[in-house]
PDB file of N, CA and C in Angstrom:
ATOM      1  N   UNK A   1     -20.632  18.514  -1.055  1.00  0.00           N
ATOM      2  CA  UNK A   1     -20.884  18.735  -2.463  1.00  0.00           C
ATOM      3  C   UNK A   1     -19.922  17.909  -3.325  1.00  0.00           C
ATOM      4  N   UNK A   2     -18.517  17.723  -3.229  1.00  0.00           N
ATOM      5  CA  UNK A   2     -17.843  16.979  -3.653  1.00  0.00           C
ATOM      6  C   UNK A   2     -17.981  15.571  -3.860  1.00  0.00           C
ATOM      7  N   UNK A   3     -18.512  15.051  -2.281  1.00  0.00           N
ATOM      8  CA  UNK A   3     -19.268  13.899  -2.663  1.00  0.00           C
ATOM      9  C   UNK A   3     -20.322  13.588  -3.177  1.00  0.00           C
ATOM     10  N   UNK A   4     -20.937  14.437  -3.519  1.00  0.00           N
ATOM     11  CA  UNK A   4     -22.458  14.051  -3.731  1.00  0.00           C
ATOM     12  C   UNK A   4     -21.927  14.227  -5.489  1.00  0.00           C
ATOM     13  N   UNK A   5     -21.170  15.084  -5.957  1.00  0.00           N
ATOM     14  CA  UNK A   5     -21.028  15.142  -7.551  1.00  0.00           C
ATOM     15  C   UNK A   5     -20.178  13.836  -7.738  1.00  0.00           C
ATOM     16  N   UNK A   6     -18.988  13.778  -6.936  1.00  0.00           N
ATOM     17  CA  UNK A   6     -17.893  12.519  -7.480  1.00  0.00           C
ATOM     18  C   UNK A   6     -19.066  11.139  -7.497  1.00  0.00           C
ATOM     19  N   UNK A   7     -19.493  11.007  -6.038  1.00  0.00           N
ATOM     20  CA  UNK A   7     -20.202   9.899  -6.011  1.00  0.00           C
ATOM     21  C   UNK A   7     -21.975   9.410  -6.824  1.00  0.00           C
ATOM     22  N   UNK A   8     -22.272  10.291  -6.779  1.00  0.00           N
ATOM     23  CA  UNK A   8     -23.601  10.724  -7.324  1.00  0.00           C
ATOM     24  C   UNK A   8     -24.477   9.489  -5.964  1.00  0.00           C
ATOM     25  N   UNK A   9     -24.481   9.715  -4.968  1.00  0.00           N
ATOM     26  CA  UNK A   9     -25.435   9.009  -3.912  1.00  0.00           C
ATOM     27  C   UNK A   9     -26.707   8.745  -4.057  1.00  0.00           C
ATOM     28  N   UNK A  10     -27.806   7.591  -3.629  1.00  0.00           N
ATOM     29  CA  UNK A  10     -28.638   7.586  -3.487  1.00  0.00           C
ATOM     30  C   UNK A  10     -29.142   8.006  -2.002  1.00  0.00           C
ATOM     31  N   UNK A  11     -27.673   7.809  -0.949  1.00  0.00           N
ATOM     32  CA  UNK A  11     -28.190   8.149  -0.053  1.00  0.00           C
ATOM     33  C   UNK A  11     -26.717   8.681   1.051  1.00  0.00           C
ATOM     34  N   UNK A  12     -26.988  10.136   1.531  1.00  0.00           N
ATOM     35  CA  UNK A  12     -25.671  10.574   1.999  1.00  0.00           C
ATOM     36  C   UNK A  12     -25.900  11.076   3.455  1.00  0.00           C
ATOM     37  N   UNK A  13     -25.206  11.196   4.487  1.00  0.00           N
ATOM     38  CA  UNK A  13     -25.306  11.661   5.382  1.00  0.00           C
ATOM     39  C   UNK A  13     -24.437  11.784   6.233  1.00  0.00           C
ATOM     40  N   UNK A  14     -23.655  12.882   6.565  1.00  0.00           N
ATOM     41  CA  UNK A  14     -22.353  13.729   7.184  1.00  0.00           C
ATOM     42  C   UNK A  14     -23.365  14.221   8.775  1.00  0.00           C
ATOM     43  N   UNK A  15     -22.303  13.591   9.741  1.00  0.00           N
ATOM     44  CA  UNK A  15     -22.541  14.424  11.026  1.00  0.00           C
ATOM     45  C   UNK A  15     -21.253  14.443  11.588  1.00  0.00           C
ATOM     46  N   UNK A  16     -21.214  15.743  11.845  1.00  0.00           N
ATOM     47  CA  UNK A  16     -20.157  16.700  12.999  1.00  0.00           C
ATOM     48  C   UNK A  16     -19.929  16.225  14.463  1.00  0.00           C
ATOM     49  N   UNK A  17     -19.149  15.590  14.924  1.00  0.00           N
ATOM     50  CA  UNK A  17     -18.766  15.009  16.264  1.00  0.00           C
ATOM     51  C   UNK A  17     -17.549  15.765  16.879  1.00  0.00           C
ATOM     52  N   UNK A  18     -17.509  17.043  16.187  1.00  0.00           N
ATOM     53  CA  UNK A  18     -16.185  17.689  16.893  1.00  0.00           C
ATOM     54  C   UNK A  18     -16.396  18.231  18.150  1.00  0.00           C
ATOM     55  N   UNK A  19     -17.483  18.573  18.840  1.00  0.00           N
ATOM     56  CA  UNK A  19     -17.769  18.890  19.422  1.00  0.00           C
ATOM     57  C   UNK A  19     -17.535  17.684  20.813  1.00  0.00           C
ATOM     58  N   UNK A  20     -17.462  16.638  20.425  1.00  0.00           N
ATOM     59  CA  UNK A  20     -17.114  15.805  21.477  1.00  0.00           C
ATOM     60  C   UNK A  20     -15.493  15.574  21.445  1.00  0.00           C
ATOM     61  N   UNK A  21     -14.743  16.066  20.661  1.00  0.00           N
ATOM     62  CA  UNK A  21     -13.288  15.557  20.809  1.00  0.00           C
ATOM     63  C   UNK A  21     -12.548  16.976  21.044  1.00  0.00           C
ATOM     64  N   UNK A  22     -13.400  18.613  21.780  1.00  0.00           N
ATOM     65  CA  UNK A  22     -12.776  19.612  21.805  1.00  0.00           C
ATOM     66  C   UNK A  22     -11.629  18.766  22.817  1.00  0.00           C
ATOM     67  N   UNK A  23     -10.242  19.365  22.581  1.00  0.00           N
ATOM     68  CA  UNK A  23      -9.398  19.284  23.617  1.00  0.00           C
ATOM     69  C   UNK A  23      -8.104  17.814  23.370  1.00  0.00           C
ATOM     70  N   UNK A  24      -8.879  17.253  22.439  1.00  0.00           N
ATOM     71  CA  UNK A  24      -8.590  15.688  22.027  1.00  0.00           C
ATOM     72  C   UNK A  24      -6.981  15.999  21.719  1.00  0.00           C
ATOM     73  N   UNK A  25      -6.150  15.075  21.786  1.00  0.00           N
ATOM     74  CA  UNK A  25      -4.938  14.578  20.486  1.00  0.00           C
ATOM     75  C   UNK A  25      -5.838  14.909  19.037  1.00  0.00           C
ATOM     76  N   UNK A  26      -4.614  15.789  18.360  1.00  0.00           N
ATOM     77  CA  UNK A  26      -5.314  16.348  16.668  1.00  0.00           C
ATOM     78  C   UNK A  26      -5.989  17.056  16.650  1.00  0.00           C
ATOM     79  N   UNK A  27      -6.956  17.905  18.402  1.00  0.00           N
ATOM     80  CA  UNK A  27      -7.726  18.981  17.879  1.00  0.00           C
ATOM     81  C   UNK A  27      -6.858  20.140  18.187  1.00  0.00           C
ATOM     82  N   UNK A  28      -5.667  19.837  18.855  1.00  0.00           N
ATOM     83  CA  UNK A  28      -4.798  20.941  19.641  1.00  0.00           C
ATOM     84  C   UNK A  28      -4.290  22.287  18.230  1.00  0.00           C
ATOM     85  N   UNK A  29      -5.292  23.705  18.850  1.00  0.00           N
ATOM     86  CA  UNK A  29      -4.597  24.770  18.200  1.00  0.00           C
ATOM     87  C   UNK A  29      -5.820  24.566  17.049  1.00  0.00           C
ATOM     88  N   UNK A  30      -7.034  24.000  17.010  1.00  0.00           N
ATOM     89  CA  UNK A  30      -7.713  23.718  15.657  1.00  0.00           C
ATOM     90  C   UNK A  30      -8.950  24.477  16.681  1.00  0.00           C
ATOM     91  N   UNK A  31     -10.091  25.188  15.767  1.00  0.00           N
ATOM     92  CA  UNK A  31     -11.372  25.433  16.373  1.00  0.00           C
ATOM     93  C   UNK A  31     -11.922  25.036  15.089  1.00  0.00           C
ATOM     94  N   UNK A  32     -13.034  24.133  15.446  1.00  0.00           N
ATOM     95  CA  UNK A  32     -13.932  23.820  14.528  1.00  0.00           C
ATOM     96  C   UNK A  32     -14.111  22.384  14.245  1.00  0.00           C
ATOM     97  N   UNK A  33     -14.186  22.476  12.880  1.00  0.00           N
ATOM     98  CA  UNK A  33     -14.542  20.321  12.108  1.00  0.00           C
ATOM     99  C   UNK A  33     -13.612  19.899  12.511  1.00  0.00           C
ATOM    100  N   UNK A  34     -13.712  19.213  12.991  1.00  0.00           N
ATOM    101  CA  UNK A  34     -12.348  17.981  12.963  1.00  0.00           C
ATOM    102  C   UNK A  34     -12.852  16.594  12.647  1.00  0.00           C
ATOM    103  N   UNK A  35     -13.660  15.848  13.340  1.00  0.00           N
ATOM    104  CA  UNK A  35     -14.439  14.796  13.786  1.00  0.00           C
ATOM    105  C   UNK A  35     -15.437  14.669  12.676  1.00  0.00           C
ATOM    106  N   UNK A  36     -15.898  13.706  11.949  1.00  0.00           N
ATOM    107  CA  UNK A  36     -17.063  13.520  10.801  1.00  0.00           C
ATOM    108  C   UNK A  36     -17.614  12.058  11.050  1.00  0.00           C
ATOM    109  N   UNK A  37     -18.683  11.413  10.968  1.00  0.00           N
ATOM    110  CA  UNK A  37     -19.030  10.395  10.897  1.00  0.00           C
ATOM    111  C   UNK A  37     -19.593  10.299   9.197  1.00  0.00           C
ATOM    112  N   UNK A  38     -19.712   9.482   8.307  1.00  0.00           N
ATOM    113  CA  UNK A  38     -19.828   9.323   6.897  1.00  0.00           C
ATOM    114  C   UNK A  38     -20.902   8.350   6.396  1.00  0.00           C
ATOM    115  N   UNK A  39     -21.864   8.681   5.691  1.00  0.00           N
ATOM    116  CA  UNK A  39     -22.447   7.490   5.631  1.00  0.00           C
ATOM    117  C   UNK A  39     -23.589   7.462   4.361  1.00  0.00           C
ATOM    118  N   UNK A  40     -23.089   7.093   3.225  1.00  0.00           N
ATOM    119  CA  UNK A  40     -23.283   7.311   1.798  1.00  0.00           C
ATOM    120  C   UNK A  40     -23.541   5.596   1.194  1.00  0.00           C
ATOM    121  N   UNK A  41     -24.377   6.007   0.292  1.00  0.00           N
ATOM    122  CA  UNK A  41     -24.745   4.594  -0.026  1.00  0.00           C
ATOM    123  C   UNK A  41     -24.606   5.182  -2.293  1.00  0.00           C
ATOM    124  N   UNK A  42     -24.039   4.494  -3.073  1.00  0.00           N
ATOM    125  CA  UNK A  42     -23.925   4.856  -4.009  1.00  0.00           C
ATOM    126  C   UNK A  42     -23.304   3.261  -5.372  1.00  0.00           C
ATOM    127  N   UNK A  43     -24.268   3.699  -5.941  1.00  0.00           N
ATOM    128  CA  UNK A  43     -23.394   2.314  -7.203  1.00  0.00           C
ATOM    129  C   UNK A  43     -22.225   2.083  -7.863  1.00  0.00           C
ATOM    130  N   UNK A  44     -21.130   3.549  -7.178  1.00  0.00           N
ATOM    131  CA  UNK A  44     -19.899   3.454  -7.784  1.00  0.00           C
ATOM    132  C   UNK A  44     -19.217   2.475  -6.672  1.00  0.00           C
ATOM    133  N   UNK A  45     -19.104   2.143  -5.629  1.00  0.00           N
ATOM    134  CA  UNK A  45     -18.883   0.960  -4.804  1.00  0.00           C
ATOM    135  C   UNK A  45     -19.117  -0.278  -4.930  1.00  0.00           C
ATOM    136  N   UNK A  46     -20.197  -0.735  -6.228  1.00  0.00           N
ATOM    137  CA  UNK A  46     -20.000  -2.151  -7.172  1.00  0.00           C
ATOM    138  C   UNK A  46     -18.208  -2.325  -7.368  1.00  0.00           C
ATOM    139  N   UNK A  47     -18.174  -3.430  -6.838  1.00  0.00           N
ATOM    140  CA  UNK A  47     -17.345  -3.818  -6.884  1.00  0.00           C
ATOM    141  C   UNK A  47     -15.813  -4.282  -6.018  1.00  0.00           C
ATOM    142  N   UNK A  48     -16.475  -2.908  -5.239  1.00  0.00           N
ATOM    143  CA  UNK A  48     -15.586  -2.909  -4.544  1.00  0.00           C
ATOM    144  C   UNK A  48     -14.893  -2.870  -3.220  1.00  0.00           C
ATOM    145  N   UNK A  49     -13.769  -3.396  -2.758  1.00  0.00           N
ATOM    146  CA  UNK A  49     -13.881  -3.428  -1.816  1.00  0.00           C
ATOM    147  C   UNK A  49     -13.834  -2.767  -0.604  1.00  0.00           C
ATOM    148  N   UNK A  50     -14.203  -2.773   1.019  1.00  0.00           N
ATOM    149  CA  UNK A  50     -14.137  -1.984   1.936  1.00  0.00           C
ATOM    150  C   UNK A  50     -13.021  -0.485   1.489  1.00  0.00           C
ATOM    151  N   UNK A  51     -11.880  -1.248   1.341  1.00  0.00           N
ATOM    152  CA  UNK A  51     -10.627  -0.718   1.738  1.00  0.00           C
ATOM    153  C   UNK A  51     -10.891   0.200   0.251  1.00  0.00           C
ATOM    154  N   UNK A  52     -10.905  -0.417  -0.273  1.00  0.00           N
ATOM    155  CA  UNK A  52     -11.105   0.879  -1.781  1.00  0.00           C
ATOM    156  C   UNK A  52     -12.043   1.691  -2.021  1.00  0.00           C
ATOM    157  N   UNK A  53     -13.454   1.680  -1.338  1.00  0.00           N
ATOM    158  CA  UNK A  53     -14.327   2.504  -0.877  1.00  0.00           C
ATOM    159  C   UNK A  53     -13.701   3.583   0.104  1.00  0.00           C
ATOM    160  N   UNK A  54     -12.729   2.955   0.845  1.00  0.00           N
ATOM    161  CA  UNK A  54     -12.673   4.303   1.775  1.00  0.00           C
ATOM    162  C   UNK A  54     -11.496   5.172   1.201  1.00  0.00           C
ATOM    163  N   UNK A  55     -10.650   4.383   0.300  1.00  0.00           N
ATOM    164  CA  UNK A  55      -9.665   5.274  -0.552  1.00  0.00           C
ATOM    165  C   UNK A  55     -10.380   6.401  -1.508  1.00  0.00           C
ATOM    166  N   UNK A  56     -11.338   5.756  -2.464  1.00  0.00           N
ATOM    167  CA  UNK A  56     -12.030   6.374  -3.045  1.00  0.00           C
ATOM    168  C   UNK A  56     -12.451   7.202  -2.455  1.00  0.00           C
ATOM    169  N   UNK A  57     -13.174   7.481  -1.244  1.00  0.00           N
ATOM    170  CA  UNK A  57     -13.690   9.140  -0.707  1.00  0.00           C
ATOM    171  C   UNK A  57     -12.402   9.654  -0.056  1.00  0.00           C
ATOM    172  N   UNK A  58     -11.543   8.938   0.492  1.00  0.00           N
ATOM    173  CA  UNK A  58     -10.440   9.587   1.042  1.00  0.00           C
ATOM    174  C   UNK A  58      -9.645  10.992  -0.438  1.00  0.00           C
ATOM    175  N   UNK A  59     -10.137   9.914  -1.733  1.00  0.00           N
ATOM    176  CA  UNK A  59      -8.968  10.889  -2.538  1.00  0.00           C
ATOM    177  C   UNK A  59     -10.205  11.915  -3.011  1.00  0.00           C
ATOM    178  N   UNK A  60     -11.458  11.539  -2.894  1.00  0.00           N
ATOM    179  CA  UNK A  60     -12.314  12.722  -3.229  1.00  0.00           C
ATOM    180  C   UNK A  60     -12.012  14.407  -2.146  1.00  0.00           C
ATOM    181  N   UNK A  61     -12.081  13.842  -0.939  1.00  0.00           N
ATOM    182  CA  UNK A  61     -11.983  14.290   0.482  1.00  0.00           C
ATOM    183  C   UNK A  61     -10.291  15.045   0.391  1.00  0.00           C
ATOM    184  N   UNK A  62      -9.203  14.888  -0.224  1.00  0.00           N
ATOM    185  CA  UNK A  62      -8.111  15.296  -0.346  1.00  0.00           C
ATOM    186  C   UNK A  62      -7.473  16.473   0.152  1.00  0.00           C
ATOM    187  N   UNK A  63      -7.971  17.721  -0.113  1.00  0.00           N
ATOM    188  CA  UNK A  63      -7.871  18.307   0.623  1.00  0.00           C
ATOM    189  C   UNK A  63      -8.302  18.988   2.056  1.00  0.00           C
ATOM    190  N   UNK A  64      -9.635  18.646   1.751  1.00  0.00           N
ATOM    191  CA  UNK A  64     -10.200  18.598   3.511  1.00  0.00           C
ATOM    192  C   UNK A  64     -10.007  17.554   4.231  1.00  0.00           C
ATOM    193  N   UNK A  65      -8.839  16.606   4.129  1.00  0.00           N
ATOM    194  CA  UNK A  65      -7.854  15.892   5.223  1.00  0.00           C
ATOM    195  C   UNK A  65      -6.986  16.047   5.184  1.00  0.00           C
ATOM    196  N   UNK A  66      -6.523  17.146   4.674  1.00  0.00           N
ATOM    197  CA  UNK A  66      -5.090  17.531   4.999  1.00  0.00           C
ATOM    198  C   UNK A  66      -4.759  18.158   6.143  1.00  0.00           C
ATOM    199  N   UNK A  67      -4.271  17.415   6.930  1.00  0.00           N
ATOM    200  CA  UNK A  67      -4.467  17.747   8.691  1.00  0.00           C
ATOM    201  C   UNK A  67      -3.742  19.187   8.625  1.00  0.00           C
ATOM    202  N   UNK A  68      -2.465  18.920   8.156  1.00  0.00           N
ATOM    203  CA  UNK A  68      -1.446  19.970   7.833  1.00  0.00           C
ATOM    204  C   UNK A  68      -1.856  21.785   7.998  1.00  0.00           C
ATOM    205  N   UNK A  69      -3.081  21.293   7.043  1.00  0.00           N
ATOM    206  CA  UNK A  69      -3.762  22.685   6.576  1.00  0.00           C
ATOM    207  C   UNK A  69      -5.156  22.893   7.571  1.00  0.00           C
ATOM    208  N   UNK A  70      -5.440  22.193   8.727  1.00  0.00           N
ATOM    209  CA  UNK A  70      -6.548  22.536   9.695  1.00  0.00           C
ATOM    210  C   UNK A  70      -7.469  21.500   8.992  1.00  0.00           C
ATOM    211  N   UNK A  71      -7.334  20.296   8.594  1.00  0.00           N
ATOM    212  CA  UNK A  71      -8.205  19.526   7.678  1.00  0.00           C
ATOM    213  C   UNK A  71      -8.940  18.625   8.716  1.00  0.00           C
ATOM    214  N   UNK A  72      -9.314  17.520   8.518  1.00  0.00           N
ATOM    215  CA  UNK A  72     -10.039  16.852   9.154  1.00  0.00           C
ATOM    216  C   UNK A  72      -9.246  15.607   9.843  1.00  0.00           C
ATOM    217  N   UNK A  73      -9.628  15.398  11.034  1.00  0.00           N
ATOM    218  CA  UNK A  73      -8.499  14.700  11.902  1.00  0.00           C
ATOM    219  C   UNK A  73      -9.193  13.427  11.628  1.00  0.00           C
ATOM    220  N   UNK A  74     -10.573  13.311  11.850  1.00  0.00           N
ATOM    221  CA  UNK A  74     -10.905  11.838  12.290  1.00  0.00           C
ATOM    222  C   UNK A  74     -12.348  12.038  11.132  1.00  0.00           C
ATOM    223  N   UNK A  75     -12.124  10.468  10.134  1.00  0.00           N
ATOM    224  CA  UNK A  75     -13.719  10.283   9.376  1.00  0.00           C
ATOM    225  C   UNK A  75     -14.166   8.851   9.998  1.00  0.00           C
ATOM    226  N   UNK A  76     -15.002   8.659  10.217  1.00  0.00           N
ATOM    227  CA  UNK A  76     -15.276   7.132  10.409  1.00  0.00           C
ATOM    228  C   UNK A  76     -16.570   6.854   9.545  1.00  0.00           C
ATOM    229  N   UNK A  77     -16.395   6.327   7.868  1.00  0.00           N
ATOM    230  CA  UNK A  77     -16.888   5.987   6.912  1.00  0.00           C
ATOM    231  C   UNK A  77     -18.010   4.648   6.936  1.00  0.00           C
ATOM    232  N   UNK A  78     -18.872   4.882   6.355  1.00  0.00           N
ATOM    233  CA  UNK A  78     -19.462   3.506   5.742  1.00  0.00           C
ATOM    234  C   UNK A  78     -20.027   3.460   4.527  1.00  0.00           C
ATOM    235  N   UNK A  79     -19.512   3.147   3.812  1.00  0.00           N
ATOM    236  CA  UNK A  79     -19.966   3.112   2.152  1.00  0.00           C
ATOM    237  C   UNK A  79     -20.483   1.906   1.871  1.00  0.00           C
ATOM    238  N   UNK A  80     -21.928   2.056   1.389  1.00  0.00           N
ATOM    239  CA  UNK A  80     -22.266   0.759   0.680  1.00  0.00           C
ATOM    240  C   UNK A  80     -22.689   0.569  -0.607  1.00  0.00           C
ATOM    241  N   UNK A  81     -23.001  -0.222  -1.563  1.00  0.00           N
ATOM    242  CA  UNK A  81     -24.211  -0.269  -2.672  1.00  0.00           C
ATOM    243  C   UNK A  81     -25.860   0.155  -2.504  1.00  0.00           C
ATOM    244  N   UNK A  82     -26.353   0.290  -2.741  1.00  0.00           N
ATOM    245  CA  UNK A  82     -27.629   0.247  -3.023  1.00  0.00           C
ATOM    246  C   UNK A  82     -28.409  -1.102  -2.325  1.00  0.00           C
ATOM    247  N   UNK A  83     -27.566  -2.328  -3.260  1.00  0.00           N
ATOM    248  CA  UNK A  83     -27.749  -3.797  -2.842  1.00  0.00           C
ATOM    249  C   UNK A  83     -27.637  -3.996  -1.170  1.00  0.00           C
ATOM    250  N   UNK A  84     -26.834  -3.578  -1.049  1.00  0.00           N
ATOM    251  CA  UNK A  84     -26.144  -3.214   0.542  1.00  0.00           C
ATOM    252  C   UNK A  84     -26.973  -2.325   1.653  1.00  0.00           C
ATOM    253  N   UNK A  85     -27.639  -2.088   0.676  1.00  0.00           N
ATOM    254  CA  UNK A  85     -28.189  -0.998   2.307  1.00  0.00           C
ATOM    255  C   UNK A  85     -29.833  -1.303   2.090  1.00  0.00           C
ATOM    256  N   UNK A  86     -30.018  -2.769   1.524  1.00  0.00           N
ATOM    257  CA  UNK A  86     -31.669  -2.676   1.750  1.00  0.00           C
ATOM    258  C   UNK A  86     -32.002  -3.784   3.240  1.00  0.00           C
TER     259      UNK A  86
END
């Protein structure tokens, strides 16, 4: 929900891979999300680049990566334009 309001997407899609890293480095003492694959396509990414696309959801995402607090260990992102994903 966070992303879908910050970013306003044309096209979003979150899948759960924790289930393959039970037991992993970073899941130790955690039950549940850990693991996310990311994959949002939106016009606020005009402009910009890889690395600032993934800052940008990283600071949306802020507190659900806060490992600290049981947050999310691993995202592996792909953000594009609109232009980008035809």
């Amino acid at each position: 929900e966070k992303l879908s309001t910050a970013l306003q997407p044309t096209k979003i899609k979150i899948t759960d891979f924790s289930h393959l890293h039970t037991g992993h480095a970073g899941t130790a003492g955690k039950d549940g999300e850990t693991h996310f694959e990311l994959f949002v396509v939106s016009e606020q990414f005009k402009g910009l680049r890889p690395v600032a696309r993934h800052q940008a959801i990283y600071k949306i995402l802020k507190d659900e990566m806060d490992t600290n607090n049981g947050g999310i260990h691993a995202l592996k992102i792909t953000a594009r334009t609109p232009d980008e994903d035809k």
